[in-house]
Protein backbone atom coordinates (compact mmCIF):
# COMPACT_ATOMS: atom_id res chain seq x y z
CA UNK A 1 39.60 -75.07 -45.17
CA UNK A 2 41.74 -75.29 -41.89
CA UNK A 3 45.16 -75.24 -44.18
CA UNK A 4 43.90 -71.75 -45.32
CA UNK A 5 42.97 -70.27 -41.52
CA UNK A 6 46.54 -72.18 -40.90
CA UNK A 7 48.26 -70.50 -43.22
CA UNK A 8 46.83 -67.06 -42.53
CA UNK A 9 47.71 -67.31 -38.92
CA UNK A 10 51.27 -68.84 -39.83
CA UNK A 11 51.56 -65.04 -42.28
CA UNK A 12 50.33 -63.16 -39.26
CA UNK A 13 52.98 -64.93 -36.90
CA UNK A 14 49.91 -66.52 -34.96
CA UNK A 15 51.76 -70.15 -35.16
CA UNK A 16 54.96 -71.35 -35.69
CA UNK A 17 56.72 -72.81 -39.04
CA UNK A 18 56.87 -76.14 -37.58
CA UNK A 19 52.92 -76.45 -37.62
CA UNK A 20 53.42 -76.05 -41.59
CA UNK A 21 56.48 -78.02 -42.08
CA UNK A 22 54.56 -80.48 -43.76
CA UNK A 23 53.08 -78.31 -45.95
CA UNK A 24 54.00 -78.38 -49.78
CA UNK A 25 56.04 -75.77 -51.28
CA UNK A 26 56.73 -74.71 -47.50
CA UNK A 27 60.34 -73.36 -48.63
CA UNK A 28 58.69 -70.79 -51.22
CA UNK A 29 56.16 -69.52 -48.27
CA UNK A 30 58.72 -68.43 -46.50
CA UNK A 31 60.26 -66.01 -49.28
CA UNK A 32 57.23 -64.97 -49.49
CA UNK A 33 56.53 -64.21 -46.64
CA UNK A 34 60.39 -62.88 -45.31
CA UNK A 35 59.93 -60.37 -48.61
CA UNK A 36 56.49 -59.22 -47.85
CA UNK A 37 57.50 -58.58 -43.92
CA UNK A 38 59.81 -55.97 -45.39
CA UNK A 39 57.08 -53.85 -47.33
CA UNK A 40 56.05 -50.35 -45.46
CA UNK A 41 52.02 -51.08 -44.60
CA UNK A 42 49.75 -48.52 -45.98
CA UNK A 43 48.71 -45.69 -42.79
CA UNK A 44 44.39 -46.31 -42.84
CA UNK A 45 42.93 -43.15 -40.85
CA UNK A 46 39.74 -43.91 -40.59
CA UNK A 47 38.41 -40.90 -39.48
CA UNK A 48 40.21 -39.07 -42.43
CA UNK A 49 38.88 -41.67 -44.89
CA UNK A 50 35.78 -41.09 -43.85
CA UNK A 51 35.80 -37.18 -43.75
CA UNK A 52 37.41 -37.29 -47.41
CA UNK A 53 34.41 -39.52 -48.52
CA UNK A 54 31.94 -37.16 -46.86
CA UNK A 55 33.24 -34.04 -48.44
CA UNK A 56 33.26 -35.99 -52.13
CA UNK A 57 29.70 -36.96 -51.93
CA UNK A 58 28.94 -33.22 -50.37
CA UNK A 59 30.64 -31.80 -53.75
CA UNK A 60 28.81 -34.07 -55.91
CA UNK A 61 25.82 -32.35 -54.51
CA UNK A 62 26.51 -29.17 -54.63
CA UNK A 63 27.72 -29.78 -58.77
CA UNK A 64 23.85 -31.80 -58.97
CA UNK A 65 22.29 -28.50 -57.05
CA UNK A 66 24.37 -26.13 -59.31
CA UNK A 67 23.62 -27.45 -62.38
CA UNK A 68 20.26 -27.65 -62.03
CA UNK A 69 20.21 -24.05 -60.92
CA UNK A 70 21.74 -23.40 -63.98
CA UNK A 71 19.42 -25.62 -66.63
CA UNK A 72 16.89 -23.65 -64.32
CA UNK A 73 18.29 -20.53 -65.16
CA UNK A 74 18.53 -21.21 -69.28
CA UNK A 75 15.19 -22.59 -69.07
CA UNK A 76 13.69 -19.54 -68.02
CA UNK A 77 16.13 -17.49 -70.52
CA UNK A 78 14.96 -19.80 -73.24
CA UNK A 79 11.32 -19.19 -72.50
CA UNK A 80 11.59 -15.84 -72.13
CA UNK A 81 13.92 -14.83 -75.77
CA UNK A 82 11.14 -17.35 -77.00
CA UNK A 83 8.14 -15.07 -76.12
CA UNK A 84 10.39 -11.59 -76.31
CA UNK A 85 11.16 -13.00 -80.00
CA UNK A 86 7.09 -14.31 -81.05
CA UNK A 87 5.49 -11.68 -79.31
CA UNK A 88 6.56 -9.09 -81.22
CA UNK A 89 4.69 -8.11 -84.13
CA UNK A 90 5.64 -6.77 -87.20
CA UNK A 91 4.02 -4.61 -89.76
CA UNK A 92 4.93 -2.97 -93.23
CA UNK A 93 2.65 -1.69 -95.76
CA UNK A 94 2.00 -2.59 -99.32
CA UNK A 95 2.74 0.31 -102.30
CA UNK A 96 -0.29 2.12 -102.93
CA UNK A 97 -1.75 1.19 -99.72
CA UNK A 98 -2.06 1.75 -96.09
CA UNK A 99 -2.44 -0.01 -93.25
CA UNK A 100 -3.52 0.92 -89.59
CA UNK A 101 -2.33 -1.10 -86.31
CA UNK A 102 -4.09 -0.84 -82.54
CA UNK A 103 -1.84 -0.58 -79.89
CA UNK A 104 -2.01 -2.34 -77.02
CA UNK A 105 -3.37 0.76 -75.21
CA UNK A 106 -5.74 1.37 -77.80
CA UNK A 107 -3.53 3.95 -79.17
CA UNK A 108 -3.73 3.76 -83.15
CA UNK A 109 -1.57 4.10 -85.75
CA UNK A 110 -2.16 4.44 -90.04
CA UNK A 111 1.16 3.84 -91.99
CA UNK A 112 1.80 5.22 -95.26
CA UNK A 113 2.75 2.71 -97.88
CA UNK A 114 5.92 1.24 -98.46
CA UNK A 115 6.18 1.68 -94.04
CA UNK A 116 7.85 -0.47 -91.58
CA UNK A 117 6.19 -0.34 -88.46
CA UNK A 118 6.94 -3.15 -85.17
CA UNK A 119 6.20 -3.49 -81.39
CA UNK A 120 6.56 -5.92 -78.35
CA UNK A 121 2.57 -6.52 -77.45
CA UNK A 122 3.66 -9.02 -74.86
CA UNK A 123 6.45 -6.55 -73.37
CA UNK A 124 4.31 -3.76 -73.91
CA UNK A 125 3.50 -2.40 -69.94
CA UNK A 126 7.46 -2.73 -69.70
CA UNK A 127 8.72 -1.67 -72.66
CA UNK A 128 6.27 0.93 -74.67
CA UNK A 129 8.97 1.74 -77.79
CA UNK A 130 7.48 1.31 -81.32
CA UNK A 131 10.26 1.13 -84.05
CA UNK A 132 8.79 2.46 -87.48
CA UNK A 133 10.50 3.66 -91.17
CA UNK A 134 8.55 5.65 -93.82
CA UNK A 135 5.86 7.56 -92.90
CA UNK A 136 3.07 7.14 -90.05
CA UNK A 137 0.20 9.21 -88.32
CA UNK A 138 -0.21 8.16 -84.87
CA UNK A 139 -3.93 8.71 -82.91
CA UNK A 140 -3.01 8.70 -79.07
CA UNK A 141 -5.04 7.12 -76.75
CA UNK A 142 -6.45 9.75 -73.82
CA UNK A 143 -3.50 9.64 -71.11
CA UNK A 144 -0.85 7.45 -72.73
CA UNK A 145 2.88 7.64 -73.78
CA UNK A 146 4.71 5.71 -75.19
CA UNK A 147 8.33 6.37 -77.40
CA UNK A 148 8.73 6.07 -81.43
CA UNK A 149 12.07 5.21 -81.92
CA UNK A 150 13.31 5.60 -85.88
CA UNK A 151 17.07 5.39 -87.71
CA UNK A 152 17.32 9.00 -87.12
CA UNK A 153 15.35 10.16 -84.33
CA UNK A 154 12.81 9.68 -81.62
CA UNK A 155 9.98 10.84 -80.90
CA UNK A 156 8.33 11.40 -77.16
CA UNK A 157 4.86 11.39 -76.75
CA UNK A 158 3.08 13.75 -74.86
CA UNK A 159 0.11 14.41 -76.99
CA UNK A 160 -2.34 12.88 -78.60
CA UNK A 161 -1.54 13.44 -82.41
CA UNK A 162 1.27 13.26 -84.60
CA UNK A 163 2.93 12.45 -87.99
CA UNK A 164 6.31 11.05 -88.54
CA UNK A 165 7.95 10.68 -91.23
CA UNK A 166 11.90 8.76 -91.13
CA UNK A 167 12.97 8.19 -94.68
CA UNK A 168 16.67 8.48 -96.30
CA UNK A 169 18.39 11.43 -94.16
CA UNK A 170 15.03 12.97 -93.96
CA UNK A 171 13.38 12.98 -90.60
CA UNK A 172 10.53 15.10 -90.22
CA UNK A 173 7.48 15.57 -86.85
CA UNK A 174 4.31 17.12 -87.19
CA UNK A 175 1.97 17.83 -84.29
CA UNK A 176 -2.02 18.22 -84.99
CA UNK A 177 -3.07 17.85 -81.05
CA UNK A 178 -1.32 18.48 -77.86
CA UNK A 179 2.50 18.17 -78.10
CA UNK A 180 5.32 15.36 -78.86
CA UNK A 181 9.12 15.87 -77.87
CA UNK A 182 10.90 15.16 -80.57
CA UNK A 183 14.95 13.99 -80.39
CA UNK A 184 17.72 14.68 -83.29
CA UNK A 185 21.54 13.92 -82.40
CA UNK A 186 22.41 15.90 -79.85
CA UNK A 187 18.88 17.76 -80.12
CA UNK A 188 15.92 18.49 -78.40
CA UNK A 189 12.83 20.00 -79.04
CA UNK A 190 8.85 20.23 -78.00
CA UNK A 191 5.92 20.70 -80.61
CA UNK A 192 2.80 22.20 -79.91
CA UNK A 193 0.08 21.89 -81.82
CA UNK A 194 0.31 23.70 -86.22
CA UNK A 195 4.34 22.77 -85.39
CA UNK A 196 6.29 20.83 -87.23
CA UNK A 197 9.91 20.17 -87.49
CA UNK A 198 12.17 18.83 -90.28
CA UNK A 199 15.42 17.51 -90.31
CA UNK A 200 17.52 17.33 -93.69
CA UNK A 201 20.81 16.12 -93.99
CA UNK A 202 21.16 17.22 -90.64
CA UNK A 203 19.89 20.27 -91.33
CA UNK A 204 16.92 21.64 -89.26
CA UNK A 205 13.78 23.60 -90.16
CA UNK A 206 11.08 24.52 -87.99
CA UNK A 207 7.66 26.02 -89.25
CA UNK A 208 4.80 26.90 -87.34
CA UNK A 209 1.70 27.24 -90.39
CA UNK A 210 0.32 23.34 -90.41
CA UNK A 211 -3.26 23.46 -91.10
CA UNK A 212 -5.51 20.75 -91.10
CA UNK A 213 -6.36 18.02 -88.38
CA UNK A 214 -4.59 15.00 -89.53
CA UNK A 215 -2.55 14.79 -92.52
CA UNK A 216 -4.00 14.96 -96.32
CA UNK A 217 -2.94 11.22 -97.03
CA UNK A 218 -4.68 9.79 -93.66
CA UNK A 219 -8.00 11.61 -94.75
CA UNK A 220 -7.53 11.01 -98.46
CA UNK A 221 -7.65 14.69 -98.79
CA UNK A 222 -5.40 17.83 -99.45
CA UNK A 223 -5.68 20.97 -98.03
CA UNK A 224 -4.15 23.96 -99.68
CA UNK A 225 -4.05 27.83 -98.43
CA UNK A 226 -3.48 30.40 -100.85
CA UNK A 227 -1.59 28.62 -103.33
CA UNK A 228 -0.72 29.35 -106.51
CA UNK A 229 -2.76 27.50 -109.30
CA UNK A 230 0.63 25.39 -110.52
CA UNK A 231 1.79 24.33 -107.18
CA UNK A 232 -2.12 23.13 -106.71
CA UNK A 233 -1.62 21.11 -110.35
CA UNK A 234 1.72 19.61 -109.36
CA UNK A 235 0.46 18.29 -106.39
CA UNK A 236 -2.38 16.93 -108.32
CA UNK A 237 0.05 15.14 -110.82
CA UNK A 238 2.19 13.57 -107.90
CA UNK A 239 -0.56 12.19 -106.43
CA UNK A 240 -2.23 10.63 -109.62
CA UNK A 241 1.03 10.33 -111.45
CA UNK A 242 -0.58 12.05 -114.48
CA UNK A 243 1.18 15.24 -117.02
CA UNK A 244 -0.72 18.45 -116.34
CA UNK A 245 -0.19 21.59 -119.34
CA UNK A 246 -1.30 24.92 -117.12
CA UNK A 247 0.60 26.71 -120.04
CA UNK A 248 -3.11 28.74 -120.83
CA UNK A 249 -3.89 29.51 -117.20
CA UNK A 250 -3.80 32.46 -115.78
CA UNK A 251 -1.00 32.33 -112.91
CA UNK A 252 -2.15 34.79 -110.73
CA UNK A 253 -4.97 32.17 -109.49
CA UNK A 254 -4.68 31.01 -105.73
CA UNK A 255 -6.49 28.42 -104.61
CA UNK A 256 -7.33 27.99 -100.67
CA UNK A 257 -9.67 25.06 -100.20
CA UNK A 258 -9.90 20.67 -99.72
CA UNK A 259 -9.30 18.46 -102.72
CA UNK A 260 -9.21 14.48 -102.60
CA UNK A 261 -6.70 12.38 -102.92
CA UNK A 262 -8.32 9.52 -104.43
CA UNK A 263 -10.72 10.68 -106.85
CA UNK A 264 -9.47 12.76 -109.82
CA UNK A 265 -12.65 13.82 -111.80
CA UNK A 266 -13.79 15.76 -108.52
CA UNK A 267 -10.79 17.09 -107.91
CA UNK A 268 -10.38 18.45 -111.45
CA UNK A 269 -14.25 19.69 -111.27
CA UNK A 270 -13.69 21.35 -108.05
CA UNK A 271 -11.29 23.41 -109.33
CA UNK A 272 -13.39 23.84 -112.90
CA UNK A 273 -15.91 25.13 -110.68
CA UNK A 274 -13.57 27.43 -108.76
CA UNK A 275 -12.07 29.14 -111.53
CA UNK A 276 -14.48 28.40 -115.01
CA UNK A 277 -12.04 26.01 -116.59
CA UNK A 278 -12.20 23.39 -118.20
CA UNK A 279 -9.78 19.91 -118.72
CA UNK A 280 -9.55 17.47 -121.47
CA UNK A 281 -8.40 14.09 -121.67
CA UNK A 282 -5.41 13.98 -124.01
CA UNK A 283 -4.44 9.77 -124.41
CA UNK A 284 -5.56 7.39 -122.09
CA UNK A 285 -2.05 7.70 -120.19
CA UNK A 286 -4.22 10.58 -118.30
CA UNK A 287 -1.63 13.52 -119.33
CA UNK A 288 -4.40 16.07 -119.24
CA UNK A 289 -4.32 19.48 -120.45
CA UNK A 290 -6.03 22.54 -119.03
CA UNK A 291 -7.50 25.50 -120.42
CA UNK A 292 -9.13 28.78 -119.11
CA UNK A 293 -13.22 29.72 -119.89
CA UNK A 294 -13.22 32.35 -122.37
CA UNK A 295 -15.32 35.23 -121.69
């Protein structure tokens, strides 16, 4: 042990040579140690060290504090796409049926069939926007808004009830109660109540003769004033999908009155009734054929 403390002295020219001369391998020591005395020794600033250690371990923080800001950040992003993406719900009717959805306000709305109807119930005191396509009468809660967005228009509200209709290129707004603001392209109009507007192919029409307080398909019903008997009978057969031969009615009937939409026999023995005819059954694929009363 004293040999090594010797010989670490003897490098560090503590003691002389001659206190190792009788060391082995003496000669190659002093190589060793003439060649090392001749390398430059590193400069050690300690105070720089230690600065240059501080400021690594204050980086390393700040990349810890930054990246959990971050997986803080995505978390929150994550959770909230999650619930955006779950809580919105999604509704499209059957053929030959409807369907009717409650708002979040209590608003409500009845969709035609074959309709595509969707809100954010969640999201709904920040974003009220319903998306719908096909056809849907709407039933405004007392004091609410809210916007109906569709492929080719939207629809403000500002009343209490409406019908809209987005199918093909045909867009179409009816107002029964209070008023709706209703946006085309570049424009802009406001319905009162009996006004509808239609847009076709771009092409706008605007009518003010709509009679009735919600549309015949909500109430299962259709209301016709003063027309002709045919126009009441093609109605008829679009509705049932039946054949109807008027060819021995008179044409100059009119016919102002309420006949439903789901029940043929009345409707056919309202209007027997109304003008003394009678119908018969021709096959059992309902093509019917109608004839006048004879005197």
């Amino acid at each position: 042990m004293k040999k090594k403390y010797n010989l670490a002295d003897w490098l560090d020219d503590k003691i002389s040579d001659e206190s190792l001369s009788d060391t082995q391998g003496i000669d190659t020591l002093k190589k060793i140690k003439h060649y090392s005395s001749q390398l430059d020794k590193p400069d050690f600033r300690k105070e720089e060290v230690l600065k240059q250690v501080k400021e690594k371990q204050n980086t390393k923080k700040q990349k810890k504090i930054n990246w959990s800001v971050a997986a803080s950040i995505l978390l929150i992003l994550g959770i909230s796409s999650f619930a955006f993406l779950f809580s919105v719900k999604d509704f499209t009717s059957q053929i030959d049926s409807q369907q009717s959805v409650l708002l979040p306000d209590n608003s409500k709305v009845i969709l035609a069939e074959d309709s595509k109807f969707k809100f954010n119930n969640w999201f709904w005191a920040f974003d009220r926007t319903v998306k719908m396509d096909g056809l849907a009468y709407f039933e405004v809660a007392e004091g609410k808004t809210f916007t109906v967005k569709t492929n080719l228009g939207k629809v403000q509200v500002l009343g209490t009830r409406f019908q809209v209709m987005s199918r093909d290129s045909l867009f179409e707004v009816v107002c029964y109660e209070g008023s709706v603001k209703v946006k085309f392209e570049g424009d802009e109009n406001i319905l009162k109540k009996g006004q509808f507007i239609t847009y076709n192919d771009g092409v706008k029409i605007e009518q003010s003769n709509v009679y009735g307080e919600k549309p015949s398909w909500v109430s299962k019903t259709h209301h016709f004033e003063n027309i002709s008997l045919p126009e009441v009978m093609q109605e008829l057969e679009k509705e049932y999908q039946i054949e109807i031969d008027v060819v021995k009615v008179t044409e100059d009937k009119r016919f102002t009155g309420t006949l439903p939409s789901d029940n043929l026999p009345l409707a056919l023995e309202i209007l027997n009734k109304t003008y003394q005819m009678n119908y018969t059954v021709i096959n059992e694929n309902k093509f019917i054929f109608v004839d006048n009363v004879q005197p």
